[in-house]
PDB file of N, CA and C in Angstrom:
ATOM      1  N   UNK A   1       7.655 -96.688  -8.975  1.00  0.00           N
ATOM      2  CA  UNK A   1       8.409 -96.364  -7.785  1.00  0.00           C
ATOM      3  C   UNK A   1       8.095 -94.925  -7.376  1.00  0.00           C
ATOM      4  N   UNK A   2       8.041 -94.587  -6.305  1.00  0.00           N
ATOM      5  CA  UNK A   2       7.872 -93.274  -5.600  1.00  0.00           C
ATOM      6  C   UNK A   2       8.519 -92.956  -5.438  1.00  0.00           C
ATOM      7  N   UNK A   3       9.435 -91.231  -5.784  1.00  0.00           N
ATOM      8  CA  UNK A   3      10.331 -90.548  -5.760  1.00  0.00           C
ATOM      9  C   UNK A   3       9.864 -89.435  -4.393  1.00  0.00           C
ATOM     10  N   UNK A   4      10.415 -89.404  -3.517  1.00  0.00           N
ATOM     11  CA  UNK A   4       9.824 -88.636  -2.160  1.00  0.00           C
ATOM     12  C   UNK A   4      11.584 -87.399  -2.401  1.00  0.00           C
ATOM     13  N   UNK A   5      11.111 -86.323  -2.371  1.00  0.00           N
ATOM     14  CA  UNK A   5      12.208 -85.335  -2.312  1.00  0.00           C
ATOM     15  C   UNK A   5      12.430 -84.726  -1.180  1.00  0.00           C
ATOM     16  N   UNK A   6      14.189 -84.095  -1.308  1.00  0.00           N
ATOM     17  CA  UNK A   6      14.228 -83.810   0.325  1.00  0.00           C
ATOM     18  C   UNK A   6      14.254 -82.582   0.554  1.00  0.00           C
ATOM     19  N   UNK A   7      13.491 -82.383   1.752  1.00  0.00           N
ATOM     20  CA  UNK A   7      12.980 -80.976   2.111  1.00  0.00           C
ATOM     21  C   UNK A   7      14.387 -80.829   3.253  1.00  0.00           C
ATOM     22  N   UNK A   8      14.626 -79.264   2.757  1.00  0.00           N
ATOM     23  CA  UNK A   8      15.801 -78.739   3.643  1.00  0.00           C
ATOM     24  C   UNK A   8      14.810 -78.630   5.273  1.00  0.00           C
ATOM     25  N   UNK A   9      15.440 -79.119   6.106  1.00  0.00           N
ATOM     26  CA  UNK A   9      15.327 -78.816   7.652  1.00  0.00           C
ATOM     27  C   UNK A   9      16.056 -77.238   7.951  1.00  0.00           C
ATOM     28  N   UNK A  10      15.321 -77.043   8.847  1.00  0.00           N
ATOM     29  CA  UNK A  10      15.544 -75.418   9.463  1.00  0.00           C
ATOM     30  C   UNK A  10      16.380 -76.145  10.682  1.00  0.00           C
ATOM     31  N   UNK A  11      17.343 -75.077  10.505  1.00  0.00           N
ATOM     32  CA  UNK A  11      18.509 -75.284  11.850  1.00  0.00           C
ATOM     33  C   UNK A  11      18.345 -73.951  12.791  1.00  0.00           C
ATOM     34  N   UNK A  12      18.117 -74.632  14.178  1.00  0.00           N
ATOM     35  CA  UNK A  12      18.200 -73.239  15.017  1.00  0.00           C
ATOM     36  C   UNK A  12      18.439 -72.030  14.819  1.00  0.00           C
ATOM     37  N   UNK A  13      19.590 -71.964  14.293  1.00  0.00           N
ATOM     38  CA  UNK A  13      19.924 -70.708  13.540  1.00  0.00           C
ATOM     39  C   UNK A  13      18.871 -70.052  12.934  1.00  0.00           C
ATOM     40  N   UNK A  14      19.068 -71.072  11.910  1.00  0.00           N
ATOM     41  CA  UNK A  14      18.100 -70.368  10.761  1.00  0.00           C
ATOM     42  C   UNK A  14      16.332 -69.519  11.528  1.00  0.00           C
ATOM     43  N   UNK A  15      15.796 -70.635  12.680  1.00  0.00           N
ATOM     44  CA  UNK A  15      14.750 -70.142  12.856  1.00  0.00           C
ATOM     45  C   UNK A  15      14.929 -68.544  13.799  1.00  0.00           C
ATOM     46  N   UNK A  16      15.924 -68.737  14.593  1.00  0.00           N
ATOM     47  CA  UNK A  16      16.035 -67.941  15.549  1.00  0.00           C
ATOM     48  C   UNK A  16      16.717 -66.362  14.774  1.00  0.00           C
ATOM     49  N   UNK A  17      17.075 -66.517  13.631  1.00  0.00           N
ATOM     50  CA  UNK A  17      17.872 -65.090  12.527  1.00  0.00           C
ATOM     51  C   UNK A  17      16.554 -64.538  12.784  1.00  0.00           C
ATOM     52  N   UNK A  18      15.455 -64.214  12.425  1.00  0.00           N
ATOM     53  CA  UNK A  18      14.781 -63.092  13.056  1.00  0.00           C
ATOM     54  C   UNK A  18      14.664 -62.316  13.990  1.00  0.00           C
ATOM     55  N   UNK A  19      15.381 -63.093  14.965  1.00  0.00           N
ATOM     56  CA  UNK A  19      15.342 -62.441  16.635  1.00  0.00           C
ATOM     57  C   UNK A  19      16.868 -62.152  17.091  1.00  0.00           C
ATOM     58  N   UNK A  20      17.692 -62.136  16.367  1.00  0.00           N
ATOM     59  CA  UNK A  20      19.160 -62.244  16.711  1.00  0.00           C
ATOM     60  C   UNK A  20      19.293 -61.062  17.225  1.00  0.00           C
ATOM     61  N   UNK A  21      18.927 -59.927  17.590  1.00  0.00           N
ATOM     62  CA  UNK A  21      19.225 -58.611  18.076  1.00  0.00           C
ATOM     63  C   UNK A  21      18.370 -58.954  19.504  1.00  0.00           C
ATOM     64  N   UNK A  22      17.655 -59.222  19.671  1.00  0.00           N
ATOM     65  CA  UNK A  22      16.701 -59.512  20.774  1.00  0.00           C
ATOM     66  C   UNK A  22      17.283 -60.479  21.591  1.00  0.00           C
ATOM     67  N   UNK A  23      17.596 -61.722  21.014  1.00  0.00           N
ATOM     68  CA  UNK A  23      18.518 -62.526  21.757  1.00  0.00           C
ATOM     69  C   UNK A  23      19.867 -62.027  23.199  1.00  0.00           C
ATOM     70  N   UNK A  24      20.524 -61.137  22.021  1.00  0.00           N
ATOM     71  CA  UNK A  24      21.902 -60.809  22.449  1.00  0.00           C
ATOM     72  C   UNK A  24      21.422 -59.607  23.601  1.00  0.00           C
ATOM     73  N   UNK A  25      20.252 -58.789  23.412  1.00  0.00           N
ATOM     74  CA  UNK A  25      20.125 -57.933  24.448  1.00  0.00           C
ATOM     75  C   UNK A  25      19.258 -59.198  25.612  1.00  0.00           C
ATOM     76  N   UNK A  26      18.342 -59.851  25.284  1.00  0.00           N
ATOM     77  CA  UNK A  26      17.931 -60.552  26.494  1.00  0.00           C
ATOM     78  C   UNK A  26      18.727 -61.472  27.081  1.00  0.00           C
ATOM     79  N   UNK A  27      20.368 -61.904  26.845  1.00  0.00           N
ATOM     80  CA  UNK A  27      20.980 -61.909  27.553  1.00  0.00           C
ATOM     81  C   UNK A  27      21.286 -61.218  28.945  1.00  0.00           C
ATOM     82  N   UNK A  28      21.776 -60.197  28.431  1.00  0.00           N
ATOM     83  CA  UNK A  28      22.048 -59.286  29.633  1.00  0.00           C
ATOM     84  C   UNK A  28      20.939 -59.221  30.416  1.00  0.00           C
ATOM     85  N   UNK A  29      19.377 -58.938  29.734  1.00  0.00           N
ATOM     86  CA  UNK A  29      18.578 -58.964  30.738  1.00  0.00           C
ATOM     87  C   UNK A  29      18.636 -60.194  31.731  1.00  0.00           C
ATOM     88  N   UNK A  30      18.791 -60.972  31.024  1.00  0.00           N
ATOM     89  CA  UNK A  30      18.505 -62.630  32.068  1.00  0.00           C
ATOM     90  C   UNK A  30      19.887 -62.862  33.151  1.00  0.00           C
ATOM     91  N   UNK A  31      20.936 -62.213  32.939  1.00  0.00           N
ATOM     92  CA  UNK A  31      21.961 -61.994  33.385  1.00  0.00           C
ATOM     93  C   UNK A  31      21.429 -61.051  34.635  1.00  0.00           C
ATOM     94  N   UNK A  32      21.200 -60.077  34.171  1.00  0.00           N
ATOM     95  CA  UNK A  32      20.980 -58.964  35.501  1.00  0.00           C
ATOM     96  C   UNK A  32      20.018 -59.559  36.510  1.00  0.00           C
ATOM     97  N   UNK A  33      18.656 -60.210  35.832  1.00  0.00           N
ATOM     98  CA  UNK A  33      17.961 -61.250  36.819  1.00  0.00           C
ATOM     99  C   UNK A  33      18.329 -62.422  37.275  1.00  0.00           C
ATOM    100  N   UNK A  34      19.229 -62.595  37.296  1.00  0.00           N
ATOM    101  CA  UNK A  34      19.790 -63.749  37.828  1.00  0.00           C
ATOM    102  C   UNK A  34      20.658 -63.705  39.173  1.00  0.00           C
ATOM    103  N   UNK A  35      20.738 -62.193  38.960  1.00  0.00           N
ATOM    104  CA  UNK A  35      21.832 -62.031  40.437  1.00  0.00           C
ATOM    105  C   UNK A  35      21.005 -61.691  41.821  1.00  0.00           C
ATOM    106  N   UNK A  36      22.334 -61.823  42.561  1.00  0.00           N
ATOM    107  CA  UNK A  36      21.442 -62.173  43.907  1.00  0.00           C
ATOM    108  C   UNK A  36      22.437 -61.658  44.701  1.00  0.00           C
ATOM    109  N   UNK A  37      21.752 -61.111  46.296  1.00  0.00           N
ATOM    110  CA  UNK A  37      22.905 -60.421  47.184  1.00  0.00           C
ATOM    111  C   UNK A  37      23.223 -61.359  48.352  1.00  0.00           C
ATOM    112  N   UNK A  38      22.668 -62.934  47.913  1.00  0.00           N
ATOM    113  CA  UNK A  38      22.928 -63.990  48.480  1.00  0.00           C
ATOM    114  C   UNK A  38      24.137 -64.784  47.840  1.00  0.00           C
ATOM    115  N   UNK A  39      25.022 -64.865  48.813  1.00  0.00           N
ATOM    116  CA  UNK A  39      27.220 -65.034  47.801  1.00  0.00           C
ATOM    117  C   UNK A  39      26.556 -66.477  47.352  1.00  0.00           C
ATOM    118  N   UNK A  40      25.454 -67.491  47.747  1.00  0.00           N
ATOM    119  CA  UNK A  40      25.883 -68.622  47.336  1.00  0.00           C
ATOM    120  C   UNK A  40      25.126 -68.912  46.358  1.00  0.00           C
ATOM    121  N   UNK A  41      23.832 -68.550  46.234  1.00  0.00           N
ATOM    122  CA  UNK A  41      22.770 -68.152  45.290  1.00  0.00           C
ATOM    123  C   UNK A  41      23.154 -67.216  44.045  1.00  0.00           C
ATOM    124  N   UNK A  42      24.029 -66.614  44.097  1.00  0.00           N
ATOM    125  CA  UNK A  42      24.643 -65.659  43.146  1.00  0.00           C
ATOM    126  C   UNK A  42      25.732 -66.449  42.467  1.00  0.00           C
ATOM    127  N   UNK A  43      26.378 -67.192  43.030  1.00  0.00           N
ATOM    128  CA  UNK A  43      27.253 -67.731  42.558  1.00  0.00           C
ATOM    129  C   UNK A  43      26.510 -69.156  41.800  1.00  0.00           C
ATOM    130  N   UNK A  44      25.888 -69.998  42.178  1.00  0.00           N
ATOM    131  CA  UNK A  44      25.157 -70.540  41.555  1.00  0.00           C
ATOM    132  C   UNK A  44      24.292 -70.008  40.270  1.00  0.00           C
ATOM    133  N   UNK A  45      23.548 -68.861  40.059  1.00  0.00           N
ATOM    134  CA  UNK A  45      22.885 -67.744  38.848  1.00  0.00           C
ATOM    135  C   UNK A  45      23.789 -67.782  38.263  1.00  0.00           C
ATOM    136  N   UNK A  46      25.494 -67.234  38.570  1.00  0.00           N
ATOM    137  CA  UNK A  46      26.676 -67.146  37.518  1.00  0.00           C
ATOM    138  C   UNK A  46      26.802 -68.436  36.865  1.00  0.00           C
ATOM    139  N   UNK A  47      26.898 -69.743  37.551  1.00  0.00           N
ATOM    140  CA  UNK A  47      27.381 -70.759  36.481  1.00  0.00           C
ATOM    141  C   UNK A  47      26.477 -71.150  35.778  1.00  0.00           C
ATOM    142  N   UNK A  48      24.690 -70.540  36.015  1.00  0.00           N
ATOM    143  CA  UNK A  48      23.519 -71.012  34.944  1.00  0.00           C
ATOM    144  C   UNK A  48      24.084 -70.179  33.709  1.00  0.00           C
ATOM    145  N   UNK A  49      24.002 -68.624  34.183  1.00  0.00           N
ATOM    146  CA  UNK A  49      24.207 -67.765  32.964  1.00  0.00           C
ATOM    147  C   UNK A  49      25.269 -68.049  32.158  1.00  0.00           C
ATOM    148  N   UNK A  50      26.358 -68.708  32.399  1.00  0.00           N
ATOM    149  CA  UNK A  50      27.369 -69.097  31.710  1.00  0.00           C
ATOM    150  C   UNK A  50      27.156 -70.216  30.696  1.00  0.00           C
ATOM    151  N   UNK A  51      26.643 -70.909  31.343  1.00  0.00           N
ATOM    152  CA  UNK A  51      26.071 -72.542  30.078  1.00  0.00           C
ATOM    153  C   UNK A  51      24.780 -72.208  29.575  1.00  0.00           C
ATOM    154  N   UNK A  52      25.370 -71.529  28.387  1.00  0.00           N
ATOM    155  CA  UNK A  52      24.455 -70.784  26.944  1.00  0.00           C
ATOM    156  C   UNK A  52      23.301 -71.688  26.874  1.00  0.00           C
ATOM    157  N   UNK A  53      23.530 -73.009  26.555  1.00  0.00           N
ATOM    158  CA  UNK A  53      21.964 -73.508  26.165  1.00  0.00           C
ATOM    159  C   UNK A  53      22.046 -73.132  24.999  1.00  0.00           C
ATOM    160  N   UNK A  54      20.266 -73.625  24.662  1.00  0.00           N
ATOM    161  CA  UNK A  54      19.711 -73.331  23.374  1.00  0.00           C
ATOM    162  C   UNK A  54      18.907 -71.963  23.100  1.00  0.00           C
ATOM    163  N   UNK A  55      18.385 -71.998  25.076  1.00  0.00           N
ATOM    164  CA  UNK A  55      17.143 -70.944  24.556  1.00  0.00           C
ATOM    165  C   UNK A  55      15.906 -71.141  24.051  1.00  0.00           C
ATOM    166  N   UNK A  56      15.564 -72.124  23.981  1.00  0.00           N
ATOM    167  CA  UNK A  56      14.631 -72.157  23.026  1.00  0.00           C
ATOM    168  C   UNK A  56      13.024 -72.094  23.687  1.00  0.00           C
ATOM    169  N   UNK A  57      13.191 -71.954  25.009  1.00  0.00           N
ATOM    170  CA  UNK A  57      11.745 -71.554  25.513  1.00  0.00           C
ATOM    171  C   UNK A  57      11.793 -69.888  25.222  1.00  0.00           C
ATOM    172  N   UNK A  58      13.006 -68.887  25.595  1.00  0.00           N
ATOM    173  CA  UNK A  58      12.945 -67.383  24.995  1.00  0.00           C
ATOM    174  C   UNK A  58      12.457 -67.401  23.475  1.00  0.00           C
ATOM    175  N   UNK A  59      13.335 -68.124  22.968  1.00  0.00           N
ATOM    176  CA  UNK A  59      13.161 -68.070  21.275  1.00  0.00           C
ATOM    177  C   UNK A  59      11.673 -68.153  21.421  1.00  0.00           C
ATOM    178  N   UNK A  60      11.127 -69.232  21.541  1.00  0.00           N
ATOM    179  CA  UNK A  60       9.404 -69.207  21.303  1.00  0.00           C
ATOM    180  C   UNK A  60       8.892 -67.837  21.517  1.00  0.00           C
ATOM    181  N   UNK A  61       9.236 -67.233  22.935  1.00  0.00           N
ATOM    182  CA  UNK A  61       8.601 -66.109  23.295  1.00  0.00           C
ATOM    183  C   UNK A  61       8.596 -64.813  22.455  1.00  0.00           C
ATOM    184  N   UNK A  62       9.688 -64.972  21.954  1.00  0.00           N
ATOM    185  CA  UNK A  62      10.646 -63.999  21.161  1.00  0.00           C
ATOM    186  C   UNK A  62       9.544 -63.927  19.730  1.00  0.00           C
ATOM    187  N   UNK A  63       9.931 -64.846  19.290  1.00  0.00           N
ATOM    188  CA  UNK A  63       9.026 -65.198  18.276  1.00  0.00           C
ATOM    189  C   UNK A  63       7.764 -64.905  17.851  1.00  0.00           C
ATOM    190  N   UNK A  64       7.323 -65.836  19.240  1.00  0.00           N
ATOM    191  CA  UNK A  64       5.096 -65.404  19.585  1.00  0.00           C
ATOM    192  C   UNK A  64       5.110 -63.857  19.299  1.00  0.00           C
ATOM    193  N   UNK A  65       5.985 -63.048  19.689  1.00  0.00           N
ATOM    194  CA  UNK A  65       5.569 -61.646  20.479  1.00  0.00           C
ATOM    195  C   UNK A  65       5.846 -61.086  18.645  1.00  0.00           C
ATOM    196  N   UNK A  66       6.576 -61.122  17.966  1.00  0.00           N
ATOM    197  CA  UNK A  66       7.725 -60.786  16.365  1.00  0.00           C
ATOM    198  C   UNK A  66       5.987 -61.355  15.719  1.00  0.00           C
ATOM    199  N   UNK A  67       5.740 -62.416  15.756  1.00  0.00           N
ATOM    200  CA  UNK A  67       4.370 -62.766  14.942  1.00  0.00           C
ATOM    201  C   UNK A  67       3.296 -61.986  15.338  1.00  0.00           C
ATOM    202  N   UNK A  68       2.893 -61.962  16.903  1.00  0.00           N
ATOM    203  CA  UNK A  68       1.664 -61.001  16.827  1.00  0.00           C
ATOM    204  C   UNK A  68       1.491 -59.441  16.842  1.00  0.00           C
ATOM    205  N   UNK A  69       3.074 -59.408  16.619  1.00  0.00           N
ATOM    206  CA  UNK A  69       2.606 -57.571  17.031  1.00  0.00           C
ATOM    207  C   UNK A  69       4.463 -57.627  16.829  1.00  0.00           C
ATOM    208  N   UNK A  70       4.570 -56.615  17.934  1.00  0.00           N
ATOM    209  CA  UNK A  70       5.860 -56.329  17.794  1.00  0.00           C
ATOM    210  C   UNK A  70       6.142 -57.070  19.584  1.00  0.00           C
ATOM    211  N   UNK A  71       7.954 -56.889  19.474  1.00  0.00           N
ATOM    212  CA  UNK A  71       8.504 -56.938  21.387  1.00  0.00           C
ATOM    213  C   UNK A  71       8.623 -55.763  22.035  1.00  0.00           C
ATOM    214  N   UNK A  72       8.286 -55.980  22.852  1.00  0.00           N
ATOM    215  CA  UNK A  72       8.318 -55.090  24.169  1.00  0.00           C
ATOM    216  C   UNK A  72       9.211 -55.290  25.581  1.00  0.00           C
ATOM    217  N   UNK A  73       9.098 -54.727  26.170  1.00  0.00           N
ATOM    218  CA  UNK A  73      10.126 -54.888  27.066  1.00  0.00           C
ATOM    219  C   UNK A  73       9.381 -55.891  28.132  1.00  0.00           C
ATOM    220  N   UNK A  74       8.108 -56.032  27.840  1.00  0.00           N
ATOM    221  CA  UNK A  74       7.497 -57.258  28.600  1.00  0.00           C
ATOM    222  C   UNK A  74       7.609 -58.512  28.205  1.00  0.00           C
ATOM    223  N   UNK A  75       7.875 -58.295  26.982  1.00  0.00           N
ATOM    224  CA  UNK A  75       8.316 -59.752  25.989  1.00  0.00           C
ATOM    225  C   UNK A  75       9.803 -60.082  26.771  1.00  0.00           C
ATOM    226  N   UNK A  76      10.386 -59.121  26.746  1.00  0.00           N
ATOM    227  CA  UNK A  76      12.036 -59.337  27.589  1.00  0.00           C
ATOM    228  C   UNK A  76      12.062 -60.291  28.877  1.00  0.00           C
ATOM    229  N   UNK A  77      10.476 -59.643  29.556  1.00  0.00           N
ATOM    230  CA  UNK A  77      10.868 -59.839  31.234  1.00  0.00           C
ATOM    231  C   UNK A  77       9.560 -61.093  30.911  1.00  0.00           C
ATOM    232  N   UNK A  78       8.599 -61.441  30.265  1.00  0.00           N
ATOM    233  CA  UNK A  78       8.505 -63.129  29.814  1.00  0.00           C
ATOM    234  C   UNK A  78       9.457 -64.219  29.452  1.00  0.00           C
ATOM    235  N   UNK A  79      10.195 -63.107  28.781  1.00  0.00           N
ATOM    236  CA  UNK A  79      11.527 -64.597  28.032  1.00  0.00           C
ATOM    237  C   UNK A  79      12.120 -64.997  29.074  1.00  0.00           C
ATOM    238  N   UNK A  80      12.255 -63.592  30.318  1.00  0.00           N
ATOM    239  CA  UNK A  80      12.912 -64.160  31.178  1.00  0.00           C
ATOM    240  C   UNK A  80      12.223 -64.681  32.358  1.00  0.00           C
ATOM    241  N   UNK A  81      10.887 -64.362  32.751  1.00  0.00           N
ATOM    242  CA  UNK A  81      10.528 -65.061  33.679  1.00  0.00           C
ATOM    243  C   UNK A  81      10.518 -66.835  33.240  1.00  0.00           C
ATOM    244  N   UNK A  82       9.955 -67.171  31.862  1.00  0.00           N
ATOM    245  CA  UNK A  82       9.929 -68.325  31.501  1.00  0.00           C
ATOM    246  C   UNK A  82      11.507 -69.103  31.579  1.00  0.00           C
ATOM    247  N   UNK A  83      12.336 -68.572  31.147  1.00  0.00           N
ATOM    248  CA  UNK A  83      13.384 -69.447  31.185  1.00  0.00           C
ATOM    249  C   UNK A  83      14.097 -69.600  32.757  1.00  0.00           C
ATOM    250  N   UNK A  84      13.755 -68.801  33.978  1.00  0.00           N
ATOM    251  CA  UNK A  84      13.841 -68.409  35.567  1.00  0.00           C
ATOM    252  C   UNK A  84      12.903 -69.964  35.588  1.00  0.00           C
ATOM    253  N   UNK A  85      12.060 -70.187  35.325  1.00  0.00           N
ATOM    254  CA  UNK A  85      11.404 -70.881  35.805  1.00  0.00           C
ATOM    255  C   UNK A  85      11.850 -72.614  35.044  1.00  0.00           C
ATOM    256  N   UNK A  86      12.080 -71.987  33.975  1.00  0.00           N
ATOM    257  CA  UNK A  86      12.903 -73.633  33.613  1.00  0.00           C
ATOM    258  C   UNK A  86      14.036 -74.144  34.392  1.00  0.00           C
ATOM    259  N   UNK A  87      14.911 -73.292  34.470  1.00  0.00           N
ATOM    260  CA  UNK A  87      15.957 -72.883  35.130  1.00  0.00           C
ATOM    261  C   UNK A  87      16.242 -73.653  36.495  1.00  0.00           C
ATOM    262  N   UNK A  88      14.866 -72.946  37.525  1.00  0.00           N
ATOM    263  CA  UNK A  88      14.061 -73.399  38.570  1.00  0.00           C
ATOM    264  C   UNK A  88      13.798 -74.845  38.925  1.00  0.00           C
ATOM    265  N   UNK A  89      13.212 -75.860  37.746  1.00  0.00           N
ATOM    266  CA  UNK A  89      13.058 -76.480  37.533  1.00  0.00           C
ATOM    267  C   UNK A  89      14.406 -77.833  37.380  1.00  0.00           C
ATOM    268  N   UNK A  90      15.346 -77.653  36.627  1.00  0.00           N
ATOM    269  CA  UNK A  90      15.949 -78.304  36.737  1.00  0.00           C
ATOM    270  C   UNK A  90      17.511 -78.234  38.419  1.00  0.00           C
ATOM    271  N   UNK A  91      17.271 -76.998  38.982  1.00  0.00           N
ATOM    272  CA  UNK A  91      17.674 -77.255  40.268  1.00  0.00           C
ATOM    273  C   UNK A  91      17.144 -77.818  40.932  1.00  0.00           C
ATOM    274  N   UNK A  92      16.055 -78.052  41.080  1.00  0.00           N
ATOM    275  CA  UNK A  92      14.946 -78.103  42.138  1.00  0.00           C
ATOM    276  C   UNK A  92      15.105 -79.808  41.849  1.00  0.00           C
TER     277      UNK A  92
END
């Protein structure tokens, strides 16, 4: 009989604890890009920024940038153009 053992699974968490300081500030960044001096368009950006999500297209970015080098503040304004554009995507 074959004995197959069980490998612990990585939980979001777990992958994303490297970036947890990066996270919480690219909030705010994605927050500040999100606003608009259009009342109905702005108000729409507020109820995206509010439903947290997973993140997990930033996380990648977050990540890529932590593996090849270090983040930068261009890594910030990738996490956030990429998730603007997911974002984008499911209004559209």
């Amino acid at each position: 009989m074959v004995s197959f053992s069980r490998k612990k699974t990585a939980t979001l968490d777990n992958i994303k604890q490297p970036i947890e300081n990066e996270l919480k500030i690219f909030s705010g960044f994605f927050r500040d890009a999100m606003r608009s001096k259009v009342g109905l368009v702005d108000l729409m950006a507020r109820y995206i920024v509010r439903q947290k999500g997973k993140r997990v297209r930033p996380i990648l970015v977050f990540l890529s940038a932590k593996a090849c080098g270090t983040i930068t503040e261009s890594t910030f304004r990738a996490a956030t153009l990429v998730e603007i554009l997911h974002t984008a995507t499911l209004i559209h």
